[in-house]
C-alpha atoms as a PDB file:
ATOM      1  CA  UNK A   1     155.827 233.957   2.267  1.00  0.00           C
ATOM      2  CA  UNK A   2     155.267 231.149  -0.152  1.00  0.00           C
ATOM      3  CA  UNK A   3     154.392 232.290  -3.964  1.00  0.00           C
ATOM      4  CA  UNK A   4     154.603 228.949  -5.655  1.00  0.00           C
ATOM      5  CA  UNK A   5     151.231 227.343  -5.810  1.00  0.00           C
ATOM      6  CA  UNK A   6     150.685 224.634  -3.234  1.00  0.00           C
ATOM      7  CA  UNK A   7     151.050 221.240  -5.480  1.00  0.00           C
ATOM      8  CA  UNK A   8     148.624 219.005  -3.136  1.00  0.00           C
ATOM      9  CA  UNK A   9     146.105 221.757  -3.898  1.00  0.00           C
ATOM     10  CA  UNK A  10     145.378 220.902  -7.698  1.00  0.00           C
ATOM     11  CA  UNK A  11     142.179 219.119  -7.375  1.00  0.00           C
ATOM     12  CA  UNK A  12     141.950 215.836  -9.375  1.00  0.00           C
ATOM     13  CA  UNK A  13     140.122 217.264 -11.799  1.00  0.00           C
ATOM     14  CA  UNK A  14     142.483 220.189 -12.442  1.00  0.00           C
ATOM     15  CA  UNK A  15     145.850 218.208 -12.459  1.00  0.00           C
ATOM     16  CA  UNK A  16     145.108 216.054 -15.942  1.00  0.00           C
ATOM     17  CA  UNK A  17     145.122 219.475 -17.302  1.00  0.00           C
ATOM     18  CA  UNK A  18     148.304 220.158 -16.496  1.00  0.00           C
ATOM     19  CA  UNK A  19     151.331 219.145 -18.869  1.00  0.00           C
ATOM     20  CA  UNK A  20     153.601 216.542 -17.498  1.00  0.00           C
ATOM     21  CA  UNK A  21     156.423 219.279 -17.860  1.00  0.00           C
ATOM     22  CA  UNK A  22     154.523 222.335 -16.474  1.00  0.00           C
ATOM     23  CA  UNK A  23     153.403 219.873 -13.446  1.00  0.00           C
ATOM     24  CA  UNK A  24     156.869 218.716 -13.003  1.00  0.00           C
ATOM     25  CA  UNK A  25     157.839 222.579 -13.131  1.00  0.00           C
ATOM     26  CA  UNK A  26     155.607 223.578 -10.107  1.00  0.00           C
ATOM     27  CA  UNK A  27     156.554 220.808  -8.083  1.00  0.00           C
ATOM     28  CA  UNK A  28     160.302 222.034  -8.537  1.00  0.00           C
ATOM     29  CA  UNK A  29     159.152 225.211  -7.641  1.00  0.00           C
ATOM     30  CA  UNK A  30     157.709 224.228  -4.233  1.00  0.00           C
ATOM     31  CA  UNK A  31     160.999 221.898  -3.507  1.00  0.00           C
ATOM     32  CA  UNK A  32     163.493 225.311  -4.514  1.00  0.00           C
ATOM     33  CA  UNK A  33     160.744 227.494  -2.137  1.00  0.00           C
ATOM     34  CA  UNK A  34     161.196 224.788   0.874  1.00  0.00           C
ATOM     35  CA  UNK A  35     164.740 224.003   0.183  1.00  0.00           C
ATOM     36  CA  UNK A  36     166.802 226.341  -2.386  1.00  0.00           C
ATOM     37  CA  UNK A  37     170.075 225.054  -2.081  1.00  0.00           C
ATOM     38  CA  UNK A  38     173.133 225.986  -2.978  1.00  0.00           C
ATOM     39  CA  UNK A  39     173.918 229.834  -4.134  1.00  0.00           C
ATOM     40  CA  UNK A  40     175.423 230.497  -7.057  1.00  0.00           C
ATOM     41  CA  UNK A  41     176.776 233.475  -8.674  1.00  0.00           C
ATOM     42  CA  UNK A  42     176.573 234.844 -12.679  1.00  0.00           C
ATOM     43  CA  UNK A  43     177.802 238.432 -13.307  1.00  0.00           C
ATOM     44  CA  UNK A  44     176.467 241.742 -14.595  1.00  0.00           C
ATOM     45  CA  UNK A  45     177.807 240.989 -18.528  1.00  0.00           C
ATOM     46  CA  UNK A  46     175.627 237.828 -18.568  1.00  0.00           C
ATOM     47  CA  UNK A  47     172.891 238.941 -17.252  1.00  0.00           C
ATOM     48  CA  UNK A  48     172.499 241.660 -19.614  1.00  0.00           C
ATOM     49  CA  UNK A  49     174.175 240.050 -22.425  1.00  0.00           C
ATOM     50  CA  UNK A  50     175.064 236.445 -23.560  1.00  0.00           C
ATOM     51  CA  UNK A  51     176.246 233.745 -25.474  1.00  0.00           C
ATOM     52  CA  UNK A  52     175.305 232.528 -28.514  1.00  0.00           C
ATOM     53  CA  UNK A  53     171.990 229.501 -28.399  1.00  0.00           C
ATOM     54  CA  UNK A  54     174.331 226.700 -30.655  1.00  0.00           C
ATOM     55  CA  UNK A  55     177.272 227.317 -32.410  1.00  0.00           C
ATOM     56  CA  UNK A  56     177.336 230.318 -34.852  1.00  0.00           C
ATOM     57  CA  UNK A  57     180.351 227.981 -37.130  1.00  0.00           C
ATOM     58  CA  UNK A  58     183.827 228.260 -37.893  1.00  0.00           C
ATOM     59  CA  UNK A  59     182.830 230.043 -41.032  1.00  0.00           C
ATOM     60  CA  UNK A  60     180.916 233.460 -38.776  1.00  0.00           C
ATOM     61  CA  UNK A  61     184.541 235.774 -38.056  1.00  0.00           C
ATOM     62  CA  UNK A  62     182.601 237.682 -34.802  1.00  0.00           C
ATOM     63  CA  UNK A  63     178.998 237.523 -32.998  1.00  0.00           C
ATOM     64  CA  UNK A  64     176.989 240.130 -31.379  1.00  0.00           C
ATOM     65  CA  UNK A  65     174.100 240.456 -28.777  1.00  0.00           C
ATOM     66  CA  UNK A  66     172.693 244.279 -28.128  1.00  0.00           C
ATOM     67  CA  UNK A  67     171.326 245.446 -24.826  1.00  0.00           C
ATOM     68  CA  UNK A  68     170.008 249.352 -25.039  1.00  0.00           C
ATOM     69  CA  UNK A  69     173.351 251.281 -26.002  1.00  0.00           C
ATOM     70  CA  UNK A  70     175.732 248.262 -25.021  1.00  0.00           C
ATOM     71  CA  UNK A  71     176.817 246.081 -27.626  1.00  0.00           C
ATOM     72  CA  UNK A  72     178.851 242.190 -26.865  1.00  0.00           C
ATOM     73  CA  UNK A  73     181.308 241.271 -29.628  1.00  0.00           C
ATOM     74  CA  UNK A  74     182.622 237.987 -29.629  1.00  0.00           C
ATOM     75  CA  UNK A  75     185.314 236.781 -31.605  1.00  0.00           C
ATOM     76  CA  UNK A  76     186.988 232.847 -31.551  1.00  0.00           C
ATOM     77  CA  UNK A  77     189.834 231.626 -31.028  1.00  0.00           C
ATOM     78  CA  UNK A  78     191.259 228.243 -32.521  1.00  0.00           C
ATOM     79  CA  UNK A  79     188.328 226.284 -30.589  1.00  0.00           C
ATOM     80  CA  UNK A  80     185.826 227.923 -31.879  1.00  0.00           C
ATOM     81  CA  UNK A  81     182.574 229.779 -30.130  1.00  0.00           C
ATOM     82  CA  UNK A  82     181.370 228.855 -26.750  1.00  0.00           C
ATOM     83  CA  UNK A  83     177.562 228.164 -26.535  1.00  0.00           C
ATOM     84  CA  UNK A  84     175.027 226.677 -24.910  1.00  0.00           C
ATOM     85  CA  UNK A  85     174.104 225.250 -21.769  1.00  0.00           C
ATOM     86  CA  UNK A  86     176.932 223.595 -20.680  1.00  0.00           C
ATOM     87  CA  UNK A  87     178.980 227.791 -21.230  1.00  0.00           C
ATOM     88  CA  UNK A  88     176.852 229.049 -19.152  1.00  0.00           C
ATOM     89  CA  UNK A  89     177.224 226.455 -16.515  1.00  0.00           C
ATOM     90  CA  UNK A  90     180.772 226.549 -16.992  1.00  0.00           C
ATOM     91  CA  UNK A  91     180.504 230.828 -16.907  1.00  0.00           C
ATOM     92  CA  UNK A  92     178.466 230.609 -13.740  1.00  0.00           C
ATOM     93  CA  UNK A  93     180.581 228.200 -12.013  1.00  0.00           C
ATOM     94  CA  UNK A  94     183.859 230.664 -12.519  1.00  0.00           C
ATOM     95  CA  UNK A  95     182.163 233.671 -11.017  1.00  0.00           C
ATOM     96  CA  UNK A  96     180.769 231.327  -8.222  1.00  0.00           C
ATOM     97  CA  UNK A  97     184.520 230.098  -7.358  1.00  0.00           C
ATOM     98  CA  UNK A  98     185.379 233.669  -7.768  1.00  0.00           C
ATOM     99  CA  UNK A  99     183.360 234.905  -5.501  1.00  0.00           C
ATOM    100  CA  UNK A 100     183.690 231.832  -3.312  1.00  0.00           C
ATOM    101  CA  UNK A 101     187.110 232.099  -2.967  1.00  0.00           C
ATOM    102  CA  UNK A 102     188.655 235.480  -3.871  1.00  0.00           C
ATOM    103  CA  UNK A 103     190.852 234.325  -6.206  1.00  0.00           C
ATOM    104  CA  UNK A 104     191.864 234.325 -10.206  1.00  0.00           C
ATOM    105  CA  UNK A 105     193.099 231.056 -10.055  1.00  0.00           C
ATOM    106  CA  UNK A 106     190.514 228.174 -10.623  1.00  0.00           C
ATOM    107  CA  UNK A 107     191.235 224.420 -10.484  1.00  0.00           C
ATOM    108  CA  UNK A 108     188.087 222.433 -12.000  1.00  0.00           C
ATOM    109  CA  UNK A 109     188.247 219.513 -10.008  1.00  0.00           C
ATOM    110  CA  UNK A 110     185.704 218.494  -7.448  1.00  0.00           C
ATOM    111  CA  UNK A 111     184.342 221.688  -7.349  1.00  0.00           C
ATOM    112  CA  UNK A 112     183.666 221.893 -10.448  1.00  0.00           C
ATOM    113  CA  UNK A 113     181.967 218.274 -10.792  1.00  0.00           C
ATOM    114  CA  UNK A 114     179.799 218.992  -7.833  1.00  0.00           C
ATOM    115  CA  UNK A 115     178.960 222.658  -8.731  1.00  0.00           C
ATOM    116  CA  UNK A 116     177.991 220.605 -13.132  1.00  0.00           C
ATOM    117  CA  UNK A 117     176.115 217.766 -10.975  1.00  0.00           C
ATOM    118  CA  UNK A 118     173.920 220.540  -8.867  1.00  0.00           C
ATOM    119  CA  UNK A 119     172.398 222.254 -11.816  1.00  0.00           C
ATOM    120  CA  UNK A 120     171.815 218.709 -14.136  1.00  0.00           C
ATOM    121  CA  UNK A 121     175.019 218.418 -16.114  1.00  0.00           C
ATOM    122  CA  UNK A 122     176.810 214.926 -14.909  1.00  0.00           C
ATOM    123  CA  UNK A 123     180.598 215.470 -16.332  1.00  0.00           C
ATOM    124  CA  UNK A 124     181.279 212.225 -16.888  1.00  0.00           C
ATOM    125  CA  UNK A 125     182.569 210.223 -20.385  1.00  0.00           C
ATOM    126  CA  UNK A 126     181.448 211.875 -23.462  1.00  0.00           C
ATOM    127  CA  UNK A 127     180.183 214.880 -21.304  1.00  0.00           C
ATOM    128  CA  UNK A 128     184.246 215.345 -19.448  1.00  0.00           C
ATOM    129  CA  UNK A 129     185.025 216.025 -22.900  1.00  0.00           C
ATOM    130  CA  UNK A 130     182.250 218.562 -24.019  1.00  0.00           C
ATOM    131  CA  UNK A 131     183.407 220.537 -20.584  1.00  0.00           C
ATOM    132  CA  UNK A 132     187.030 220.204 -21.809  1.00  0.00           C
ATOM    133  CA  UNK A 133     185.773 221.684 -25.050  1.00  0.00           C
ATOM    134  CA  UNK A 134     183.654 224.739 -23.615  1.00  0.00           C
ATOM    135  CA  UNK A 135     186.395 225.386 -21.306  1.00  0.00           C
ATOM    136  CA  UNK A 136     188.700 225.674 -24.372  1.00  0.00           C
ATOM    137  CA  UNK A 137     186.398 228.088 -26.081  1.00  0.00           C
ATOM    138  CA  UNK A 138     185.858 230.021 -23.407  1.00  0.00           C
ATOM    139  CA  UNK A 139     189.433 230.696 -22.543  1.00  0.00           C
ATOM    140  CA  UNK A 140     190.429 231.658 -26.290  1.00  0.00           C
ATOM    141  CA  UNK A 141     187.380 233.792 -26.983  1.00  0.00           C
ATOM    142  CA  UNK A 142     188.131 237.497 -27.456  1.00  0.00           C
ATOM    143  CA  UNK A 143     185.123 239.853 -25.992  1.00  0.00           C
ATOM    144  CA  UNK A 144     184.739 243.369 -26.478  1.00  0.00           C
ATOM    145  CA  UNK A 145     181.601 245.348 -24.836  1.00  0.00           C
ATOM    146  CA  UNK A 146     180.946 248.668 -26.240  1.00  0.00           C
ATOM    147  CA  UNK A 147     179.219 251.438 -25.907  1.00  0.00           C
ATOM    148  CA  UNK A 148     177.707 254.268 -27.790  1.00  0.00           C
ATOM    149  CA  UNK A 149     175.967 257.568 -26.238  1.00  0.00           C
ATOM    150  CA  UNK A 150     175.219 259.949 -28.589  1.00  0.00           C
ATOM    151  CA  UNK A 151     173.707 263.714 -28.092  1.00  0.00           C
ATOM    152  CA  UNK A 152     172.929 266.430 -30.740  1.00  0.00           C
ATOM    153  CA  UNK A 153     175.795 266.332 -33.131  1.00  0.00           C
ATOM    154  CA  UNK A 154     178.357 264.177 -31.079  1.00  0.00           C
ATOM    155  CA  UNK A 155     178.493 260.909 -31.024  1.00  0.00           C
ATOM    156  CA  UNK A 156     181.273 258.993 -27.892  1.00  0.00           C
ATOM    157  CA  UNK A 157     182.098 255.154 -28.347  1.00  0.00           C
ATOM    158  CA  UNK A 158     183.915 253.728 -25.206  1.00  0.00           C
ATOM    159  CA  UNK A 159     184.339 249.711 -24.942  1.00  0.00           C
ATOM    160  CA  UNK A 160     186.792 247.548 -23.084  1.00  0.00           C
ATOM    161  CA  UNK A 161     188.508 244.354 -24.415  1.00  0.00           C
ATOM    162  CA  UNK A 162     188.874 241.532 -22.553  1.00  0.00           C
ATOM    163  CA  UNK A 163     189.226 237.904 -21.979  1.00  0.00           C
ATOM    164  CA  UNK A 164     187.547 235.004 -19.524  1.00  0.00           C
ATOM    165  CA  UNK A 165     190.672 233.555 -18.971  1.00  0.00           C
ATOM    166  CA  UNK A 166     194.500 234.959 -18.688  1.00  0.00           C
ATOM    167  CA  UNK A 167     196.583 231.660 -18.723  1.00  0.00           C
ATOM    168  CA  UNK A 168     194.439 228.113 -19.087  1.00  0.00           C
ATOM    169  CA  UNK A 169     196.150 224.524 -19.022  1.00  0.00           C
ATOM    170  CA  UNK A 170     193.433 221.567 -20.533  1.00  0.00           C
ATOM    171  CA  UNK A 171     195.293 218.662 -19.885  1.00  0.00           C
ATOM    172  CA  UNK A 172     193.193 215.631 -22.063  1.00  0.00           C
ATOM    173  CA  UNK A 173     194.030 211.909 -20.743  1.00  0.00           C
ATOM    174  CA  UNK A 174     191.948 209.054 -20.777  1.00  0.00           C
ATOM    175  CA  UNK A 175     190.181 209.299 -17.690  1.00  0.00           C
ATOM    176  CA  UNK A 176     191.391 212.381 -15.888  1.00  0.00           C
ATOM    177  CA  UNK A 177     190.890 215.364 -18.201  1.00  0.00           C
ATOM    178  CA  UNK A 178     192.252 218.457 -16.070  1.00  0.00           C
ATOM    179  CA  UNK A 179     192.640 221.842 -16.259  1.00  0.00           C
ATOM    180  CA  UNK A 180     193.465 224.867 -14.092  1.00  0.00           C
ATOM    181  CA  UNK A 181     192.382 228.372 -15.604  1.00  0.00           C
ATOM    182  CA  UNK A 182     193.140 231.936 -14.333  1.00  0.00           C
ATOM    183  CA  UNK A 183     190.845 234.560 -14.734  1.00  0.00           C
ATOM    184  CA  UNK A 184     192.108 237.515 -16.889  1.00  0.00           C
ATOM    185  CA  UNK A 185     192.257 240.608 -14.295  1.00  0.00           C
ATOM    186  CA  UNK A 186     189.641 242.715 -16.436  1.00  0.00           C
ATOM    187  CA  UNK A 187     186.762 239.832 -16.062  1.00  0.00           C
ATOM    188  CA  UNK A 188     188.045 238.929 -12.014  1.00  0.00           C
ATOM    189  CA  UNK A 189     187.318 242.594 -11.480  1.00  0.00           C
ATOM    190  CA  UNK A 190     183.822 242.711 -13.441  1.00  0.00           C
ATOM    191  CA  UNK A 191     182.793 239.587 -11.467  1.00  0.00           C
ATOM    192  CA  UNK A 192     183.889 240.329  -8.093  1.00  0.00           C
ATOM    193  CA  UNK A 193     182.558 244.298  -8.338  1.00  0.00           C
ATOM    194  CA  UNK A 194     178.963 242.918  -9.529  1.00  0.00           C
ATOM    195  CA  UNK A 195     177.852 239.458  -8.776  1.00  0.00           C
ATOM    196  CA  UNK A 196     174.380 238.195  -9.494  1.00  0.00           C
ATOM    197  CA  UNK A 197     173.077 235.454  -6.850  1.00  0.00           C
ATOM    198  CA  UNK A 198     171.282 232.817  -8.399  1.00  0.00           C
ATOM    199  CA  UNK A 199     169.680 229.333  -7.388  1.00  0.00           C
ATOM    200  CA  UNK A 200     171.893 226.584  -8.503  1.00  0.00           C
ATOM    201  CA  UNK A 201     168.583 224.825  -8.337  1.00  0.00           C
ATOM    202  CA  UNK A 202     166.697 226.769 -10.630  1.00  0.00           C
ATOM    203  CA  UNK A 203     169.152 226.538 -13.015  1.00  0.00           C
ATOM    204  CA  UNK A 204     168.926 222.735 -12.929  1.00  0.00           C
ATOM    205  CA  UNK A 205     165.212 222.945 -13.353  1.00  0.00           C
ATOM    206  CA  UNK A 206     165.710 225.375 -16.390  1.00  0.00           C
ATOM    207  CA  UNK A 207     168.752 223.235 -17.506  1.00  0.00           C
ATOM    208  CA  UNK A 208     168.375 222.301 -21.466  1.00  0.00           C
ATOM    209  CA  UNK A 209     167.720 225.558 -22.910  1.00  0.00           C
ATOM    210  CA  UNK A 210     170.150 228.506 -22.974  1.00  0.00           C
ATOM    211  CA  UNK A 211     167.391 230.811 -23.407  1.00  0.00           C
ATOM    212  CA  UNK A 212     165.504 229.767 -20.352  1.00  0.00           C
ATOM    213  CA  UNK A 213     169.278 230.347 -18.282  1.00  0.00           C
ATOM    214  CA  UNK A 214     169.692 233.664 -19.721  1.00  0.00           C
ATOM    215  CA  UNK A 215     165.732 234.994 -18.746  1.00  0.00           C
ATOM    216  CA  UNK A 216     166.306 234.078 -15.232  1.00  0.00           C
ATOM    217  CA  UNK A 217     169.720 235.365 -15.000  1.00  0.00           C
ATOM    218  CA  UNK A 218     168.327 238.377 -16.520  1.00  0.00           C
ATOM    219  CA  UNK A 219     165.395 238.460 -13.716  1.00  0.00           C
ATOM    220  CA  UNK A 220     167.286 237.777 -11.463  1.00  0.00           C
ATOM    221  CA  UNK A 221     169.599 240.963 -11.843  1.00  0.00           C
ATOM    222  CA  UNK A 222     167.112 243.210 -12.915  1.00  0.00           C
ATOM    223  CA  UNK A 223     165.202 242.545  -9.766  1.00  0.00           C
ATOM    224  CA  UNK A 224     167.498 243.093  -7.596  1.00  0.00           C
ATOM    225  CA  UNK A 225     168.177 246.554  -9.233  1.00  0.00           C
ATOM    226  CA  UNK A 226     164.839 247.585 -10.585  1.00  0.00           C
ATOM    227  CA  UNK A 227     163.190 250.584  -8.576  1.00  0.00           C
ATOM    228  CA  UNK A 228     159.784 251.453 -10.342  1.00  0.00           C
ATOM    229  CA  UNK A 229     157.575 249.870 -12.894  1.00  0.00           C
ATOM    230  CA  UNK A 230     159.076 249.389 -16.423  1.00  0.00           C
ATOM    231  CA  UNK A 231     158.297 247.991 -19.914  1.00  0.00           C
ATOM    232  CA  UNK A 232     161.340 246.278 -22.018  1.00  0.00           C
ATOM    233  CA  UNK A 233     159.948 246.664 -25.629  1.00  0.00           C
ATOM    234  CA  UNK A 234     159.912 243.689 -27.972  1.00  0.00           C
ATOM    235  CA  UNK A 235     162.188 245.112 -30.319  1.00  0.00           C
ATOM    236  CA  UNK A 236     164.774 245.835 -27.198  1.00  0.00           C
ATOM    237  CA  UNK A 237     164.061 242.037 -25.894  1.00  0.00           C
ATOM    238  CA  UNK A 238     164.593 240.280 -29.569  1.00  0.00           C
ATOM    239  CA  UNK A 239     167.988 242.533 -29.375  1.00  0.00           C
ATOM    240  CA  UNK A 240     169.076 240.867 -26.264  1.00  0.00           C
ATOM    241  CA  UNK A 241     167.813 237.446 -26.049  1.00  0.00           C
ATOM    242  CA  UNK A 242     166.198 236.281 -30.169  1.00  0.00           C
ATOM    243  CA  UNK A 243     168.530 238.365 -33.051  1.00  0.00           C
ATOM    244  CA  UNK A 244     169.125 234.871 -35.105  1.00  0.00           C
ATOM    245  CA  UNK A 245     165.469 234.416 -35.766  1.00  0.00           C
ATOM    246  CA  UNK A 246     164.171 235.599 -38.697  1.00  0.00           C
ATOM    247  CA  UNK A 247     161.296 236.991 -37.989  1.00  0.00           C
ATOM    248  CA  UNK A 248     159.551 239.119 -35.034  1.00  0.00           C
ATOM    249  CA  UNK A 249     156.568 236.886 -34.551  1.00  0.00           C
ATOM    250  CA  UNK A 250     159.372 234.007 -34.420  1.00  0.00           C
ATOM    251  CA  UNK A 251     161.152 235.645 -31.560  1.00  0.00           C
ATOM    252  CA  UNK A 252     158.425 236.327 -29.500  1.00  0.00           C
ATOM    253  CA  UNK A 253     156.932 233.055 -29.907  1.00  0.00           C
ATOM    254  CA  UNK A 254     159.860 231.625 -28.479  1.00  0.00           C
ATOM    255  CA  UNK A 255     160.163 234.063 -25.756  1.00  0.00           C
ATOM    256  CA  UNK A 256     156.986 233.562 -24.383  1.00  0.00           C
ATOM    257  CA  UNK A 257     157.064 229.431 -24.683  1.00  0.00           C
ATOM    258  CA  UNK A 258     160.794 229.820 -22.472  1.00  0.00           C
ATOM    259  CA  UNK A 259     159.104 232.779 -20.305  1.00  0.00           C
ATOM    260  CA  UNK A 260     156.584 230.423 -18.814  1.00  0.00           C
ATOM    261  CA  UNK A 261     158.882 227.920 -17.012  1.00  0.00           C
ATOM    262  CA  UNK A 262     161.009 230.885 -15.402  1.00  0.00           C
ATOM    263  CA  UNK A 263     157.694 232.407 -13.766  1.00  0.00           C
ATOM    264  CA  UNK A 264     156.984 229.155 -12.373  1.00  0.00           C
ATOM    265  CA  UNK A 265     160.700 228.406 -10.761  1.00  0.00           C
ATOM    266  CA  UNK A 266     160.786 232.239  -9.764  1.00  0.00           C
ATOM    267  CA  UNK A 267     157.474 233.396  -9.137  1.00  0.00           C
ATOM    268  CA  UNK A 268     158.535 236.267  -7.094  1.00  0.00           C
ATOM    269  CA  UNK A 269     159.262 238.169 -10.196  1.00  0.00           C
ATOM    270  CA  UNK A 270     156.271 240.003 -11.010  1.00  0.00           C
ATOM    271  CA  UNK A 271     156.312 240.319 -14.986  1.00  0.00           C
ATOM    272  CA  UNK A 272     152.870 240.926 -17.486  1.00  0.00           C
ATOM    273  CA  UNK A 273     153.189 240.348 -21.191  1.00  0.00           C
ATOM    274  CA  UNK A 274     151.520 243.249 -22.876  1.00  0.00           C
ATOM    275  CA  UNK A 275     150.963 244.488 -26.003  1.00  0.00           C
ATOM    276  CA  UNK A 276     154.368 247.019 -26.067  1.00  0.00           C
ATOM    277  CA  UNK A 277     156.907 244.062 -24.549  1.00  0.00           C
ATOM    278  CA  UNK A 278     157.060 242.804 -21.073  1.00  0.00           C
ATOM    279  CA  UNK A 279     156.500 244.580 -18.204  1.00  0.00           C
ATOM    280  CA  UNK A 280     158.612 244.306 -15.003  1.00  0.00           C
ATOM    281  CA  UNK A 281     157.139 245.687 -11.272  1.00  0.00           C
ATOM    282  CA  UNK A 282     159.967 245.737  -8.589  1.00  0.00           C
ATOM    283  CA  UNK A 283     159.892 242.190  -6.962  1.00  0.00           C
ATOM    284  CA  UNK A 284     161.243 239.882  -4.099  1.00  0.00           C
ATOM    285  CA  UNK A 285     165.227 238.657  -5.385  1.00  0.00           C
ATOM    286  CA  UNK A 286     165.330 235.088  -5.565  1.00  0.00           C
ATOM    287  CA  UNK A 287     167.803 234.583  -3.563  1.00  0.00           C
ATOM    288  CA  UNK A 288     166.993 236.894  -0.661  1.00  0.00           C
ATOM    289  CA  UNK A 289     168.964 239.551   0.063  1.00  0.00           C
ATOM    290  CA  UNK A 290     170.722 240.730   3.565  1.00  0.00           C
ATOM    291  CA  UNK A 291     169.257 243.211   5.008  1.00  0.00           C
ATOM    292  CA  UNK A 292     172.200 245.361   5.597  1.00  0.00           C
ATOM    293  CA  UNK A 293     173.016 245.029   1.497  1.00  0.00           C
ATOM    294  CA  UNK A 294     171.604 247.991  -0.516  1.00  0.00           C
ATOM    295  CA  UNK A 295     170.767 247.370  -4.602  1.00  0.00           C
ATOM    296  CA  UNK A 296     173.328 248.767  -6.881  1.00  0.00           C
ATOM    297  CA  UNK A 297     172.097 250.979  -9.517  1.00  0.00           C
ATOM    298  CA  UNK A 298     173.290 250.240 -12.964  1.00  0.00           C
ATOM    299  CA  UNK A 299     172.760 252.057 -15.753  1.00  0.00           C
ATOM    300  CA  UNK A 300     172.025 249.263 -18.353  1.00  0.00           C
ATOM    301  CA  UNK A 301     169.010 246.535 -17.755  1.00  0.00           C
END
């Protein structure tokens, strides 16, 4: 069933309305519903957590992102903080050769240029060296995820520690940058026991803001996992995906402005903005799912 609305439809009259941007949006839409490419693969942390929009500085000791009772720590090593969209290329690409392959051990070379090239990012000259860089931060960043339950009188913290990467090797020559990472066994096992299919294409047509990523990510998963109607208040939504702006009414502004360009690549999820937050009905996955394959039920959206 096609959701996307059918481009040679727009009358002449109603297409000069249309934004070049939110045009070019719904004709990516129809070219992911007739053709969606390549499957990728996120993971559960990323989806309900992520990284920071630009670099916090070397000057910030730790950063944190809040989703319900779950709380994601980050703290740098020499490098610094990953961020942006070229991370959480780089994040999505490790689960995806994960997945892909089985294995711990990842070797960024053709793999990785083709999986960079699919979703926008060419990694070539000044950009080799911004991947060299992200990979660097990624594999020296310490990440804690905790959580807190409390009940009348008692309160239980429990949290794991972890890293993306066990052993890493960046080797930097004019050139030929290479490096081999191996995943850390903690984050193999989160990836590998809860995947999140995405559309390498959609990712390319959200490509250029990390907020954009991170919403359909977050559809993405919470579609595939989401059994009745539910509301995620503002205040739980700036938590997760805004806590560096300043105000509310700054937040939710932005929200809504990156919101729009998600519902148009996956208009299968069926969200409404209301007054309380947004509101999320159970909806078609993006990337459709087997038949045979049940949804997992996780406790935190």
């Amino acid at each position: 069933m096609n959701h996307t609305p059918d481009i040679t439809s727009i009358d002449a009259a109603t297409r000069p309305a249309l934004s070049p941007r939110r045009l070019r949006l719904l004709e990516l839409s129809e070219e992911i519903e007739q053709n969606p490419g390549e499957v990728a693969f996120s993971t559960r942390i990323w989806a309900q957590l992520s990284l920071p929009y630009r670099d916090p500085g070397a000057t910030v000791p730790h950063w944190s992102r809040r989703n319900g009772d779950t709380t994601l720590t980050l703290s740098p090593g020499p490098a610094g903080f990953p961020f942006g969209v070229l991370a959480r290329s780089l994040l999505t690409w490790m689960s995806t050769e994960a997945v892909r392959t089985g294995s711990r051990h990842l070797d960024p070379g053709p793999s990785l240029r083709a999986f960079l090239s699919s979703v926008g990012t060419y990694p070539s000259g000044a950009n080799q060296r911004r991947v060299m860089d992200q990979l660097h931060r990624l594999s020296t960043t310490s990440i804690i995820i905790e959580t807190s339950r409390e009940t009348p009188g008692r309160r239980t913290l429990s949290g794991q520690n972890m890293h993306v990467a066990h052993r890493y090797e960046l080797t930097y020559q004019r050139g030929a940058d290479h490096a081999r990472i191996e995943l850390s066994e903690p984050y193999f096992e989160e990836v590998m026991r809860s995947p999140v299919p995405v559309l390498s294409s959609a990712l390319a047509a959200l490509g250029g803001s990390p907020m954009r990523m991170d919403l359909y990510v977050w559809l993405s998963y919470r579609m595939s996992t989401l059994q009745r109607t539910t509301t995620v208040s503002w205040r739980q939504l700036e938590t997760q995906f805004g806590a560096q702006y300043a105000q509310p009414r700054q937040f939710k502004a932005a929200f809504l402005k990156n919101l729009e360009p998600v519902k148009l690549i996956y208009p299968q999820a069926k969200v409404a903005v209301v007054d309380s937050g947004l509101r999320l009905h159970p909806s078609a996955t993006h990337v459709p799912r087997p038949a045979h394959q049940r949804p997992r039920h996780l406790r935190v959206g």
